[in-house]
Protein backbone atom coordinates (compact mmCIF):
# COMPACT_ATOMS: atom_id res chain seq x y z
CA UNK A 1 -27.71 -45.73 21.27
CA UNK A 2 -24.81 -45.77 23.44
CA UNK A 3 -24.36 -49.46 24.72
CA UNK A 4 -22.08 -49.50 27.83
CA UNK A 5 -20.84 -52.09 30.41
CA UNK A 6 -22.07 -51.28 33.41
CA UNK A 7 -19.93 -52.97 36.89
CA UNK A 8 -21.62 -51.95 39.91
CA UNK A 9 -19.66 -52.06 43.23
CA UNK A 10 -22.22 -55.01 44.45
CA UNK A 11 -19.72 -56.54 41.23
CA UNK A 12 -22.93 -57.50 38.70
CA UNK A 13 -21.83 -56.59 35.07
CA UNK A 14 -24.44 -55.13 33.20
CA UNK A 15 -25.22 -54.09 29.30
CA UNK A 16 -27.45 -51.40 28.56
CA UNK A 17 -27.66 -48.40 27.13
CA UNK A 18 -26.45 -46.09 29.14
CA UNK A 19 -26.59 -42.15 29.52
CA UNK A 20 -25.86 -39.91 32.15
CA UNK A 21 -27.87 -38.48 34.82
CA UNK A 22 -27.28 -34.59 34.80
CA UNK A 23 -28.75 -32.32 37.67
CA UNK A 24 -27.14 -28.61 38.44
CA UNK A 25 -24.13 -29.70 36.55
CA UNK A 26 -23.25 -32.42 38.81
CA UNK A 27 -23.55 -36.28 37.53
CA UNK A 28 -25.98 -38.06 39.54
CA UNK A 29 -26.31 -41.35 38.13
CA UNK A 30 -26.55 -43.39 35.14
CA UNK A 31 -29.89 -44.03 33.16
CA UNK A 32 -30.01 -47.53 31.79
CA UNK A 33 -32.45 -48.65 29.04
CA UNK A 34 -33.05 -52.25 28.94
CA UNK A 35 -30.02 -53.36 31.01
CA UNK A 36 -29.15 -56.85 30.81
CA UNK A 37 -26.61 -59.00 33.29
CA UNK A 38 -23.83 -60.78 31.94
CA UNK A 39 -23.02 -64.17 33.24
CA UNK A 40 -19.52 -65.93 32.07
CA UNK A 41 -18.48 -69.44 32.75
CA UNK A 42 -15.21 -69.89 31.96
CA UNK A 43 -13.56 -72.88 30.92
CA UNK A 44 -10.20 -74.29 29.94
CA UNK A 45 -9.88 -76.82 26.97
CA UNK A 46 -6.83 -78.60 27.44
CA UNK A 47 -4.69 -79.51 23.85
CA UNK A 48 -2.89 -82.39 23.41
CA UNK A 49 0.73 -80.51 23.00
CA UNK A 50 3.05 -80.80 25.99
CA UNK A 51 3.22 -76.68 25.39
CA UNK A 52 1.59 -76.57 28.54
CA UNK A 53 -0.44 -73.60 26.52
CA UNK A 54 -4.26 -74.35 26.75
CA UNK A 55 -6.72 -72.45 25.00
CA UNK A 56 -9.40 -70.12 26.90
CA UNK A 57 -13.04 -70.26 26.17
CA UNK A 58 -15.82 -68.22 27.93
CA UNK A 59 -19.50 -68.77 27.28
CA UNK A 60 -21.87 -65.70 28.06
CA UNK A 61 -25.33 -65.22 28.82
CA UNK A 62 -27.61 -62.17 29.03
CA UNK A 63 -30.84 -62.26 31.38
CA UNK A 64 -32.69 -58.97 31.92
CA UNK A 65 -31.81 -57.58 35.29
CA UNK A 66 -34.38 -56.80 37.70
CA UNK A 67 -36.47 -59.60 35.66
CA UNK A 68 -39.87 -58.90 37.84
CA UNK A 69 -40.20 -55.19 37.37
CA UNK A 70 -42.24 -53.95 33.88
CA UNK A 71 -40.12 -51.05 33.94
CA UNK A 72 -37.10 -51.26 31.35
CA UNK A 73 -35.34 -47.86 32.57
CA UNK A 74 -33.55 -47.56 35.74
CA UNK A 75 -31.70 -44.83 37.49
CA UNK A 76 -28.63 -46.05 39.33
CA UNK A 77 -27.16 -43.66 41.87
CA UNK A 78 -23.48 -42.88 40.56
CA UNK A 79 -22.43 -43.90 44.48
CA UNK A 80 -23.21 -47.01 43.17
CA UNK A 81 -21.42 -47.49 40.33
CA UNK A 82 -17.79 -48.92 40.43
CA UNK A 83 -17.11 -48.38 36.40
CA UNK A 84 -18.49 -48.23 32.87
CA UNK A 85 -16.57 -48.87 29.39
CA UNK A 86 -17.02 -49.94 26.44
CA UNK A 87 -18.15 -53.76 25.37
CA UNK A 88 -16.11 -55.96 22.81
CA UNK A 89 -18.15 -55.96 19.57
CA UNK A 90 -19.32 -59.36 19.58
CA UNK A 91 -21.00 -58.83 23.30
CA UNK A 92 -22.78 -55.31 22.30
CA UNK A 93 -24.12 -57.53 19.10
CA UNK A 94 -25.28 -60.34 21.54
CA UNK A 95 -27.13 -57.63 23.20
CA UNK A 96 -28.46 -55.87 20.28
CA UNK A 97 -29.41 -59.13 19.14
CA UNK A 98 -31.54 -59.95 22.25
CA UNK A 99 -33.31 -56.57 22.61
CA UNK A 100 -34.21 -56.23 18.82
CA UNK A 101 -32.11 -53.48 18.27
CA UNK A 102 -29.31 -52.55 15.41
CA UNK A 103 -25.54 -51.70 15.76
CA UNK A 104 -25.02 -48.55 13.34
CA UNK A 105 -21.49 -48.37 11.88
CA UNK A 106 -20.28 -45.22 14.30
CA UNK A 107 -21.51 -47.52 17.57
CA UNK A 108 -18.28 -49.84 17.30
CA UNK A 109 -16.10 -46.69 17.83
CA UNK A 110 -15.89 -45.42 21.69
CA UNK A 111 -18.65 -42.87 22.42
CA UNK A 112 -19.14 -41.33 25.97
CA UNK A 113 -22.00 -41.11 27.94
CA UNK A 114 -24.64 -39.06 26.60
CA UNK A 115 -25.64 -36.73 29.25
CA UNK A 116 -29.82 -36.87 29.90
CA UNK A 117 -30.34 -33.83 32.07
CA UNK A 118 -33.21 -34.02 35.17
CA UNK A 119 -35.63 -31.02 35.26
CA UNK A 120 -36.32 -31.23 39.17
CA UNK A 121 -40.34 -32.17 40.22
């Protein structure tokens, strides 16, 4: 499983696993297998030290994207698609968490894509 963050140019962050969409050699688009948004609120808690430092808190929430389709694998045209990278470990285990899946000791280094090629209909 390689989990990636996905950032679409409409600017929704997504998790999923991700793999590339391969067709004559040329990268098409991204498959994603049970992609989830992220949603972050951020807040600021304010100490009592006249530091002026505060410290930075962000909570985070996962909902399944495209909630009212039964399909849980999407093509997304690579025109579409600003970015993808790698999550920090304790989002990708949020996500594991959520989808029922396990985090295998090589997943917390930096994989690439996995190219899926298309055989054309």
């Amino acid at each position: 499983m390689s989990v990636k963050l996905v950032i679409l140019k409409s600017e929704e962050i997504l998790i999923a696993d991700a793999k590339e969409v391969v067709s004559e050699g040329t990268v098409r688009g991204i498959l994603l297998s049970k992609p989830h948004t992220i949603n972050t609120l951020e807040k600021t808690v304010l100490t009592e030290s006249d530091s002026g430092n505060s410290n930075y808190e962000i909570d985070i929430s996962l909902k399944p994207w495209l909630i009212l389709s039964k399909d849980d694998e999407f093509i997304v045209s690579s025109d579409y698609v600003a970015t993808v990278c790698e999550p920090i470990i304790s989002v990708k285990e949020m996500y594991l968490n959520k989808i029922g899946g396990t985090m295998e000791v090589n997943e917390e280094e930096d994989t690439p894509l996995s190219p899926t090629e298309v055989v054309n209909g």
